[in-house]
Structures are given as C-alpha cells and as structure tokens.
C-alpha atoms as a PDB file:
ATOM      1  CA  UNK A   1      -5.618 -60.386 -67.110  1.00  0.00           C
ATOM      2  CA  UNK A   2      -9.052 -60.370 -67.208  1.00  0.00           C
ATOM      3  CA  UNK A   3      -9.168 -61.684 -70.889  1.00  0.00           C
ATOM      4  CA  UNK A   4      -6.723 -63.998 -70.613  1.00  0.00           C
ATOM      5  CA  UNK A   5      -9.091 -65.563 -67.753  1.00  0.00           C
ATOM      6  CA  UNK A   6     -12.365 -65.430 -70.470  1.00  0.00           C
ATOM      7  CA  UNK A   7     -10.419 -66.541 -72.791  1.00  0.00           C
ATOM      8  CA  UNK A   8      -9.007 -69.664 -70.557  1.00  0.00           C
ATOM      9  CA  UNK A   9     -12.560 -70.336 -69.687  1.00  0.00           C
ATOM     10  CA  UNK A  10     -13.987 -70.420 -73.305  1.00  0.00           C
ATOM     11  CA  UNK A  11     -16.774 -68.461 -72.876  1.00  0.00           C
ATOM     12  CA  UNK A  12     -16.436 -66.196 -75.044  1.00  0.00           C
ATOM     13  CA  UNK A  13     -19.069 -65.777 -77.876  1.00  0.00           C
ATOM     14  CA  UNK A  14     -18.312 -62.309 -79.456  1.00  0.00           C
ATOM     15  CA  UNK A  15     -15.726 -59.693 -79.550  1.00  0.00           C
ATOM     16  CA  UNK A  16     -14.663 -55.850 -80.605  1.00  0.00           C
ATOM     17  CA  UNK A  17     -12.376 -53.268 -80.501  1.00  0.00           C
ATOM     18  CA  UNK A  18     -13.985 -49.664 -80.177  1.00  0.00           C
ATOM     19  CA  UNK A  19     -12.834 -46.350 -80.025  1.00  0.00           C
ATOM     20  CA  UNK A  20     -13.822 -44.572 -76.975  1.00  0.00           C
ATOM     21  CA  UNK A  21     -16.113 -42.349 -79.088  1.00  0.00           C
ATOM     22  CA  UNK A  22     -17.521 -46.211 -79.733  1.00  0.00           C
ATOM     23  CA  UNK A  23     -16.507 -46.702 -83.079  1.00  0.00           C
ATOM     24  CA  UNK A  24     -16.183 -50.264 -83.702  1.00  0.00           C
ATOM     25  CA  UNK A  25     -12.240 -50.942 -85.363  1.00  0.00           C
ATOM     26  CA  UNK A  26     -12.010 -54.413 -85.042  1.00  0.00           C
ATOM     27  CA  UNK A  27     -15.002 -57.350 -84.787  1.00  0.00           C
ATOM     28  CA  UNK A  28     -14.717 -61.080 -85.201  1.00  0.00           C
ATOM     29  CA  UNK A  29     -18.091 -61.224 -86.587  1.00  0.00           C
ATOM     30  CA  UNK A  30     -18.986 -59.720 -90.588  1.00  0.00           C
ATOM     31  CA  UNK A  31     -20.657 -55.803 -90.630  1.00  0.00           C
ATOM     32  CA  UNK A  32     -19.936 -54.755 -87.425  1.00  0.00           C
ATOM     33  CA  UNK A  33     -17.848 -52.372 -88.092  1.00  0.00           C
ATOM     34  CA  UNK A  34     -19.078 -48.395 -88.115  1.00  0.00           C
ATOM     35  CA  UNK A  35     -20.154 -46.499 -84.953  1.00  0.00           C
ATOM     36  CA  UNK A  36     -21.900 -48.012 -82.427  1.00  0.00           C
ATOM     37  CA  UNK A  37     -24.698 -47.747 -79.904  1.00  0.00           C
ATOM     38  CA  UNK A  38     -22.446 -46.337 -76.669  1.00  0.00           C
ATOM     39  CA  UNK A  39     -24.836 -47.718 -73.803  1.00  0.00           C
ATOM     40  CA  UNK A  40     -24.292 -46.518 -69.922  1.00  0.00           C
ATOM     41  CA  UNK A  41     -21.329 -49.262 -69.218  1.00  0.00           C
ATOM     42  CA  UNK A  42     -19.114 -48.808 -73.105  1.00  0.00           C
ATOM     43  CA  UNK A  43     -19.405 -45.232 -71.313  1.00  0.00           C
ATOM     44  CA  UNK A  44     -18.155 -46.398 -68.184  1.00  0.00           C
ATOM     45  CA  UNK A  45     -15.413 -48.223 -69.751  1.00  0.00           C
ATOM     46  CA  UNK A  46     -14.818 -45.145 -72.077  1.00  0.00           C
ATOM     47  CA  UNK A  47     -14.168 -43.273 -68.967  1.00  0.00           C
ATOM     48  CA  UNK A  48     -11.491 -45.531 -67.591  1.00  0.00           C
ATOM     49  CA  UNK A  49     -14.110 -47.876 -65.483  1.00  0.00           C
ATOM     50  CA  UNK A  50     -14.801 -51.204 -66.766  1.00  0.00           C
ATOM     51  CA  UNK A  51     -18.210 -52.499 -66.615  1.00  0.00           C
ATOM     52  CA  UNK A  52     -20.998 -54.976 -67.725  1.00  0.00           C
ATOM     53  CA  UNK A  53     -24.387 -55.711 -68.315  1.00  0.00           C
ATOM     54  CA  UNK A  54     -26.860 -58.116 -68.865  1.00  0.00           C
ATOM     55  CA  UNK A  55     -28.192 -57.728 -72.468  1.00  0.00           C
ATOM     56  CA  UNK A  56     -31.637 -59.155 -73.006  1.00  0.00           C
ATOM     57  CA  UNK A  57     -32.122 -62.050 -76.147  1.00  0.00           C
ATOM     58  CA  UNK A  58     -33.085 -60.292 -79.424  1.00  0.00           C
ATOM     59  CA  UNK A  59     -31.222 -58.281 -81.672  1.00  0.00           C
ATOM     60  CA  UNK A  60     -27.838 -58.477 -80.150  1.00  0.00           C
ATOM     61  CA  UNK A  61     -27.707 -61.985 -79.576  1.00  0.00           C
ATOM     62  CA  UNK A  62     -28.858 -62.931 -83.220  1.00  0.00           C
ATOM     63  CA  UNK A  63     -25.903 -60.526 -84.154  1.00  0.00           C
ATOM     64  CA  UNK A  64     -23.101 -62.684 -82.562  1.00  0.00           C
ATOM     65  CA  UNK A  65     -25.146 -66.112 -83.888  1.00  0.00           C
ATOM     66  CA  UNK A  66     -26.451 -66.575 -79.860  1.00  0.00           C
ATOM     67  CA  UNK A  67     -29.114 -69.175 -80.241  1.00  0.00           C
ATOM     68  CA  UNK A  68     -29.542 -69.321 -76.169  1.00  0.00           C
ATOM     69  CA  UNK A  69     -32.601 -68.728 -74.246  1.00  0.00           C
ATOM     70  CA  UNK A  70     -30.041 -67.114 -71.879  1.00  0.00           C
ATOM     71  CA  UNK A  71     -29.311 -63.612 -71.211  1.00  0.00           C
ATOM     72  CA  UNK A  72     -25.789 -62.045 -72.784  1.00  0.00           C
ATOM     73  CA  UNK A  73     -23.516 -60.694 -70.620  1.00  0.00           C
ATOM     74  CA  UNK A  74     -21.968 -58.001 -72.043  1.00  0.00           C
ATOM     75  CA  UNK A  75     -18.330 -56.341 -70.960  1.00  0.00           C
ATOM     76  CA  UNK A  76     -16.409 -53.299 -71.753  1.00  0.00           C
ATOM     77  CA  UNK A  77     -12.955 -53.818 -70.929  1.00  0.00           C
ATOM     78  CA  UNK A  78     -11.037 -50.320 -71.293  1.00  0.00           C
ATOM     79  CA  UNK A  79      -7.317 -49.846 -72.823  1.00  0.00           C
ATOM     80  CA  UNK A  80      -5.232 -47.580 -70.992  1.00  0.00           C
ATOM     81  CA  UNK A  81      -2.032 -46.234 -71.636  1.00  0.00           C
ATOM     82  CA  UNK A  82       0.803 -45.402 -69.670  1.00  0.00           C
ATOM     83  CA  UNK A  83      -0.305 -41.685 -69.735  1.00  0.00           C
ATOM     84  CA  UNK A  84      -3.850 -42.823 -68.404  1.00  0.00           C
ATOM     85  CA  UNK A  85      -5.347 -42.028 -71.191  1.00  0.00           C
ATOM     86  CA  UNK A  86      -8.232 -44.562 -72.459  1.00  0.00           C
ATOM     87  CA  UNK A  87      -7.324 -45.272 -76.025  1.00  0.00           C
ATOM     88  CA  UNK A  88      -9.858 -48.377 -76.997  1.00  0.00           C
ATOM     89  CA  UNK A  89     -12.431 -50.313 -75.238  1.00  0.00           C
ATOM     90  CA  UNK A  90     -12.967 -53.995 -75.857  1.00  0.00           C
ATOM     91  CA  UNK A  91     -16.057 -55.542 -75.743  1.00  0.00           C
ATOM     92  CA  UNK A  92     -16.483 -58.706 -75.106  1.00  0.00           C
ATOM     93  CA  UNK A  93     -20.093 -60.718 -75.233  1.00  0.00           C
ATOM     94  CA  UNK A  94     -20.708 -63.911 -73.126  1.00  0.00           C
ATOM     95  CA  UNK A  95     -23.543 -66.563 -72.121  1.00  0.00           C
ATOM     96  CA  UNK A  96     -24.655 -65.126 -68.974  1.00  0.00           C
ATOM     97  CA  UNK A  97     -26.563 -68.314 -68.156  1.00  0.00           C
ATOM     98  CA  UNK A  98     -23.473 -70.706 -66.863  1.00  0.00           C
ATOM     99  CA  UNK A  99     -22.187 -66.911 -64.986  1.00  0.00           C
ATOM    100  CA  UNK A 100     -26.076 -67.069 -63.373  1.00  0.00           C
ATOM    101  CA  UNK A 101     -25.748 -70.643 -62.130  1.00  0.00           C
ATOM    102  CA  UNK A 102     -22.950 -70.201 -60.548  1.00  0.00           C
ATOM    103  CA  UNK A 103     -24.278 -67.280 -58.742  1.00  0.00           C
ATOM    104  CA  UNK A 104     -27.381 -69.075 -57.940  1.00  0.00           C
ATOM    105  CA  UNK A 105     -25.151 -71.461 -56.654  1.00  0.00           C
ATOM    106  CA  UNK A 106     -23.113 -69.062 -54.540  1.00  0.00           C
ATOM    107  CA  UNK A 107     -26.172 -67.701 -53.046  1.00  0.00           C
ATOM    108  CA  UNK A 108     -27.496 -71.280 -52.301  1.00  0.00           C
ATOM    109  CA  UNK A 109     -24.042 -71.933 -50.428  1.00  0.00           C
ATOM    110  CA  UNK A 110     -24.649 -69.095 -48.434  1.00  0.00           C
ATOM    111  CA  UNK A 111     -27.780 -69.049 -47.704  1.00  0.00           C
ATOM    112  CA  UNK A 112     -26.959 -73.174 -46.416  1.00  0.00           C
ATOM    113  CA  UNK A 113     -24.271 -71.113 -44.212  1.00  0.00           C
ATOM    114  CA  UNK A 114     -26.541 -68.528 -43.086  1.00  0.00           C
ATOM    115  CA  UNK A 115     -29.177 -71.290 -41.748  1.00  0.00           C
ATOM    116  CA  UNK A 116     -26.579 -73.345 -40.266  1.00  0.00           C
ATOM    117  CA  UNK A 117     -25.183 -70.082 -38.740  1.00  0.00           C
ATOM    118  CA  UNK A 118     -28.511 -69.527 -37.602  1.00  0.00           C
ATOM    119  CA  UNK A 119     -28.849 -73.020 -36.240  1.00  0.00           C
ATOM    120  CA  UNK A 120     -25.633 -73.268 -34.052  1.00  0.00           C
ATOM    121  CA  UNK A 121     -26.110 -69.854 -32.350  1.00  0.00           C
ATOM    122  CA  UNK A 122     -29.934 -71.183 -31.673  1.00  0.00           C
ATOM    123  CA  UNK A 123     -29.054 -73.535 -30.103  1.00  0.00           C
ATOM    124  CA  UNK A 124     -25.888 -71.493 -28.219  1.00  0.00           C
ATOM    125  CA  UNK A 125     -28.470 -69.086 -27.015  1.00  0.00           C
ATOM    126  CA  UNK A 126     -30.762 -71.838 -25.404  1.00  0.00           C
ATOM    127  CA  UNK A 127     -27.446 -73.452 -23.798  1.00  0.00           C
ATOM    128  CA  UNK A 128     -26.145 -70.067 -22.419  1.00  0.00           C
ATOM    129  CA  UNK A 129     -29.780 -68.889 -21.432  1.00  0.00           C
ATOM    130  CA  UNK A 130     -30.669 -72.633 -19.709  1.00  0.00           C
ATOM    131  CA  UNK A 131     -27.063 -72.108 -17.751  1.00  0.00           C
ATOM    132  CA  UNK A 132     -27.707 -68.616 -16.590  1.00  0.00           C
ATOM    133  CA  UNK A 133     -31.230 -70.094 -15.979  1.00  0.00           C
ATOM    134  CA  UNK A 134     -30.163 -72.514 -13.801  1.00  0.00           C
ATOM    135  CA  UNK A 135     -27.786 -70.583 -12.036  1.00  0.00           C
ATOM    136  CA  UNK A 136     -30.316 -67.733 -11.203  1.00  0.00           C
ATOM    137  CA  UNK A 137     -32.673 -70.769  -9.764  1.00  0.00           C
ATOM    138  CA  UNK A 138     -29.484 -71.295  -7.436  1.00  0.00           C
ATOM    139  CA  UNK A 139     -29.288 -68.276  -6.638  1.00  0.00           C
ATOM    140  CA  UNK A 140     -32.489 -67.445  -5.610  1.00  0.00           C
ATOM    141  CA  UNK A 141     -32.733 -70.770  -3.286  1.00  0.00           C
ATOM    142  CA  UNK A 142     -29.751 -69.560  -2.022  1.00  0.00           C
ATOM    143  CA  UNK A 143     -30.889 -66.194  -1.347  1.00  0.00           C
ATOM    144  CA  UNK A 144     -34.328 -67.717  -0.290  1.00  0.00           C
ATOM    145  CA  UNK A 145     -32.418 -70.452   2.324  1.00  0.00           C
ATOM    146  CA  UNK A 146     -30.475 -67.572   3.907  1.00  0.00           C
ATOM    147  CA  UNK A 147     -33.475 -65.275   4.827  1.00  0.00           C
ATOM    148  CA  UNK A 148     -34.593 -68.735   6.428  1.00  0.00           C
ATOM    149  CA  UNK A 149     -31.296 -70.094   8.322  1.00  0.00           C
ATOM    150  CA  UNK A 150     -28.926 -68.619  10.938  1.00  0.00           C
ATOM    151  CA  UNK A 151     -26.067 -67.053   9.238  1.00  0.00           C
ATOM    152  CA  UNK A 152     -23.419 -68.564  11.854  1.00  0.00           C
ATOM    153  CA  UNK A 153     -24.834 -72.033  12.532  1.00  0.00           C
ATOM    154  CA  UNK A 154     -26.680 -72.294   9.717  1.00  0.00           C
ATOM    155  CA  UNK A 155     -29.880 -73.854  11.683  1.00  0.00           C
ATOM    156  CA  UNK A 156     -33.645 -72.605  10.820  1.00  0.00           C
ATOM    157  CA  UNK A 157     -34.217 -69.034  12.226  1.00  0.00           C
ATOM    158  CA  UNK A 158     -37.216 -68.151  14.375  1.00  0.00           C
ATOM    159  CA  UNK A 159     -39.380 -66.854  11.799  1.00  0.00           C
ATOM    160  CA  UNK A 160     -39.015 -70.240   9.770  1.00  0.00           C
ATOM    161  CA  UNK A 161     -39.187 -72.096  13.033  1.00  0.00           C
ATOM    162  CA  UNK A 162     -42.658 -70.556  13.523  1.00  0.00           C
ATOM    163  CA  UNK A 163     -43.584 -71.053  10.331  1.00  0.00           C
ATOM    164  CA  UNK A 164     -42.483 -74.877  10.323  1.00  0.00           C
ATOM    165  CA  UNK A 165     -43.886 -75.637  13.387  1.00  0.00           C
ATOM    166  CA  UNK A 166     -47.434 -74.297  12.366  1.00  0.00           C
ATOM    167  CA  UNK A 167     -47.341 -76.644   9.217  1.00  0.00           C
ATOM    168  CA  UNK A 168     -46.376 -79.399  11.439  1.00  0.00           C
ATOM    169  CA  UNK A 169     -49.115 -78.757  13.498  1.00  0.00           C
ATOM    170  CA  UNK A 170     -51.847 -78.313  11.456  1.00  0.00           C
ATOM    171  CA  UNK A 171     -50.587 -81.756   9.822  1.00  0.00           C
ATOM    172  CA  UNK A 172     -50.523 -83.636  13.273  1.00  0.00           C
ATOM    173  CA  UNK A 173     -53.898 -81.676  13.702  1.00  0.00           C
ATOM    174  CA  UNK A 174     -55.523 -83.171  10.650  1.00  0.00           C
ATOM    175  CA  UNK A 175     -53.903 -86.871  10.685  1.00  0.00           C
ATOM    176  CA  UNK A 176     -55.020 -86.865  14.589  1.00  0.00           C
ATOM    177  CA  UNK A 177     -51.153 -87.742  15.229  1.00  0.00           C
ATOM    178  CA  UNK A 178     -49.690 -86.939  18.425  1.00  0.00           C
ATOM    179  CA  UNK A 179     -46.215 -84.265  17.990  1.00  0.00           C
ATOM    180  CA  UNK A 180     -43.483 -83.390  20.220  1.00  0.00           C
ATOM    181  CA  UNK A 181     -41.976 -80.229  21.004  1.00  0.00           C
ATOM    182  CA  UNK A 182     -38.722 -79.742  22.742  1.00  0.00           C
ATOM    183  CA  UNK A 183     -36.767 -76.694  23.579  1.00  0.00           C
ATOM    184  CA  UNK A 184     -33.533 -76.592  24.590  1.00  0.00           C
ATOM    185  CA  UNK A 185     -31.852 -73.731  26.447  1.00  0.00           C
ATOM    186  CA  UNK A 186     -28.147 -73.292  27.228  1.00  0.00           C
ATOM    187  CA  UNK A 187     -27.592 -72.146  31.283  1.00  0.00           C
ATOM    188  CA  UNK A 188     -25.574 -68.974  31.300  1.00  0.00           C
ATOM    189  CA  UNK A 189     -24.914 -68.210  27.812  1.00  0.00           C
ATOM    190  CA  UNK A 190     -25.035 -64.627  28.720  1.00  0.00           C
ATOM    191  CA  UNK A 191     -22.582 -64.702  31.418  1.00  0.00           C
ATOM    192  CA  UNK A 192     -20.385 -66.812  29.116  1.00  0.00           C
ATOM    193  CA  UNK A 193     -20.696 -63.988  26.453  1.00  0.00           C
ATOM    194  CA  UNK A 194     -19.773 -61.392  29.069  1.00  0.00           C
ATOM    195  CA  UNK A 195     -16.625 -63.125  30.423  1.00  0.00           C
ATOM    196  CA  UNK A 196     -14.817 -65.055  27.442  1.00  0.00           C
ATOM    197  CA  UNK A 197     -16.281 -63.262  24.479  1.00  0.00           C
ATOM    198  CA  UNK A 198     -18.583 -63.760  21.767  1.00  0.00           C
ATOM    199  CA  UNK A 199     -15.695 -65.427  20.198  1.00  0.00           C
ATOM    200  CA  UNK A 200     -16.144 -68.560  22.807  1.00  0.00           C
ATOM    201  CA  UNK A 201     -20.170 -67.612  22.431  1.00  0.00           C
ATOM    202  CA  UNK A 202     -20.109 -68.526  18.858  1.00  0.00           C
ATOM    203  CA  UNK A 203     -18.277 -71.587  19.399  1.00  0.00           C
ATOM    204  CA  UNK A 204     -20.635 -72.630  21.875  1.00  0.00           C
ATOM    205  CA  UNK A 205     -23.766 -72.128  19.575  1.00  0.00           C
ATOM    206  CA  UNK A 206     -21.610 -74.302  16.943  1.00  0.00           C
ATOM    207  CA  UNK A 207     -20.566 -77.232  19.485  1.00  0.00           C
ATOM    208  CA  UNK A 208     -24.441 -77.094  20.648  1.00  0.00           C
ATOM    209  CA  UNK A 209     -25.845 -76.600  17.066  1.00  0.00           C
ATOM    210  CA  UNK A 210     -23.379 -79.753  15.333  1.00  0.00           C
ATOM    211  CA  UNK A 211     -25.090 -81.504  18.232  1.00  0.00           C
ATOM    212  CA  UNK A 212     -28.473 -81.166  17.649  1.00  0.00           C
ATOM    213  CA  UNK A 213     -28.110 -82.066  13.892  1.00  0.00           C
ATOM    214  CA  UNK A 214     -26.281 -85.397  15.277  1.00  0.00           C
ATOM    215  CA  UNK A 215     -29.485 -86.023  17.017  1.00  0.00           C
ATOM    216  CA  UNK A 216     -32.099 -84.826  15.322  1.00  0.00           C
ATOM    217  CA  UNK A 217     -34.057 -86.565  12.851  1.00  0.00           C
ATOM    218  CA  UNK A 218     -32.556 -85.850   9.268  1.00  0.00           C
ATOM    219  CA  UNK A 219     -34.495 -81.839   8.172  1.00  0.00           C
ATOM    220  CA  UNK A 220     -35.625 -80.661  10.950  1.00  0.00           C
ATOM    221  CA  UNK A 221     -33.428 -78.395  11.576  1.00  0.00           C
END
C-alpha cells in the first residue's frame, strides 16, 4: 500500500531490493548491486519496522542522478511473510523538498488555527470575565443598598438617615439654603403590635411607608 501510493504520486527517484543483511538484489540504477551501507532505519526496517530518513545532498544523491538542492528522503519499506519473518527490505529514495513544503505548509495551517484559537478564547475570556464583572458590581450595590435600607419596607435605615441628613446639612450649610426636617411618628404602634400582631404591625409600616414615597420628593427616602 504504501508503494502503490509513491508510486501514484510519482515521486519516486530511486529504488532497491535488499536482503535484510543489506545486500542490494535488485536496483533500477547501474552498480548498485553488492552489500550495502545498513544505516540506523535499513536496520529498523530489517527488524520488521519501517522507517526513513532525511539523507543530506552529496554522494547518494549523485548516485540516483539527484541534481536537487533538496534533501533525499530515504525509506526502508520491509517484506514480511506470512510467518513474520522479514525476508527483503525495499528502499525507496525521494525528493524530500515537495514532502518539506507540505509540512511547512501543515505547520503554517496550524499555527493560523492555533492563533485564531487563541483569538476567540481571548476574546471569550474578556466576555465571561466583563459578565461576572458586572454581575459582582451588582452584587456588591446590592449588598451595599441592603446594609443601608430597611429589610421590610425597604426605606433608608437610621444609620443612612444620619448619614444623609449630615450631607444635606452641611450642603444647606455651605449654599446658605434654608432645609426642612420632618418626623413623623405613628400613635400607638406599640399597642397595635401587642393586640393584632406584628403581622398587622408590618402592614402598617408598609401602608405608612408606600405613603411617604407617594409624597416625598423622588430619593429621599
């Protein structure tokens, strides 16, 4: 399968037919036959393994008529038979410059994928962490409001009623601007508490609170 593939391709520049001890049977190219140099991946493929390497411009390549500035790729493909037994090796040479490209190529495609990877969970994070920003920022307002209001009316509690009131006053104080203060009391809330409840004392504090924010001027309360 795997030369039927080279050879579909037609990169092929050079081929033999060794032993496993890496005596060269068969060669499509005059005075190569004899024993050959067994390098680490003929080895390999001697062993049952096949393997390649890059072979660099020089002796080899004049051998098989290479005339490239390229490196040869060179592959031991090993012959097995049924008993597992590895009864050949053929070795095929081939212009590892187109093989190169497209492996620059590869890596260029996935690098491109690896930015734009990169890129969309960027800009993910910054979504996600501006939501869960945001949402903290609610949070503590929220958090901050209710240490300020009344939890059942939901009207400023006395601490922030002190607090507002100074500001007001040392506004009116500077601007030399009269301000008004009113306090309003309800007549026997206690005794109301005692005989209906604090059921019918919440509701009054809600009647008397929806009241005040009917006629008070819009955040004061």
């Amino acid at each position: 399968r795997q030369l039927a593939a080279l050879v579909e391709r037609g990169e092929i520049l050079h081929m033999e037919l060794r032993l496993p001890d890496g005596t060269v049977l068969l060669s499509d190219k005059d005075g190569s036959r004899g024993r050959a140099q067994v390098t680490t991946a003929f080895a390999s493929a001697a062993s049952g393994s096949p393997a390649a390497e890059l072979v660099a411009t020089g002796a080899d390549a004049e051998a098989v008529g290479y005339a490239s500035r390229s490196p040869l790729l060179r592959e031991y493909l090993p012959i097995i038979s049924d008993d597992g037994e590895v009864v050949a090796v053929v070795g095929v040479w081939r212009d590892a410059g187109p093989i190169l490209a497209r492996l620059d190529a590869t890596r260029g495609d996935i690098l491109s994928a690896t930015g734009v990877g990169a890129l969309v969970l960027a800009v993910v994070l910054f979504i996600v962490f501006r939501a869960a920003q945001r949402r903290l920022a609610r949070q503590s307002g929220a958090l901050l409001e209710g240490t300020r209001r009344d939890p059942l009316t939901g009207l400023l509690n006395h601490g922030a009623v002190v607090a507002g009131l100074a500001e007001r006053l040392e506004v009116a104080r500077g601007a030399g601007a009269p301000m008004g203060i009113a306090i309003v009391d309800v007549d026997n809330f206690r005794l109301l508490n005692d005989t209906h409840g604090h059921a019918a004392g919440d509701s009054v504090l809600l009647r008397v609170s929806h009241t005040l924010g009917e006629l008070a001027p819009g955040g004061t309360l």
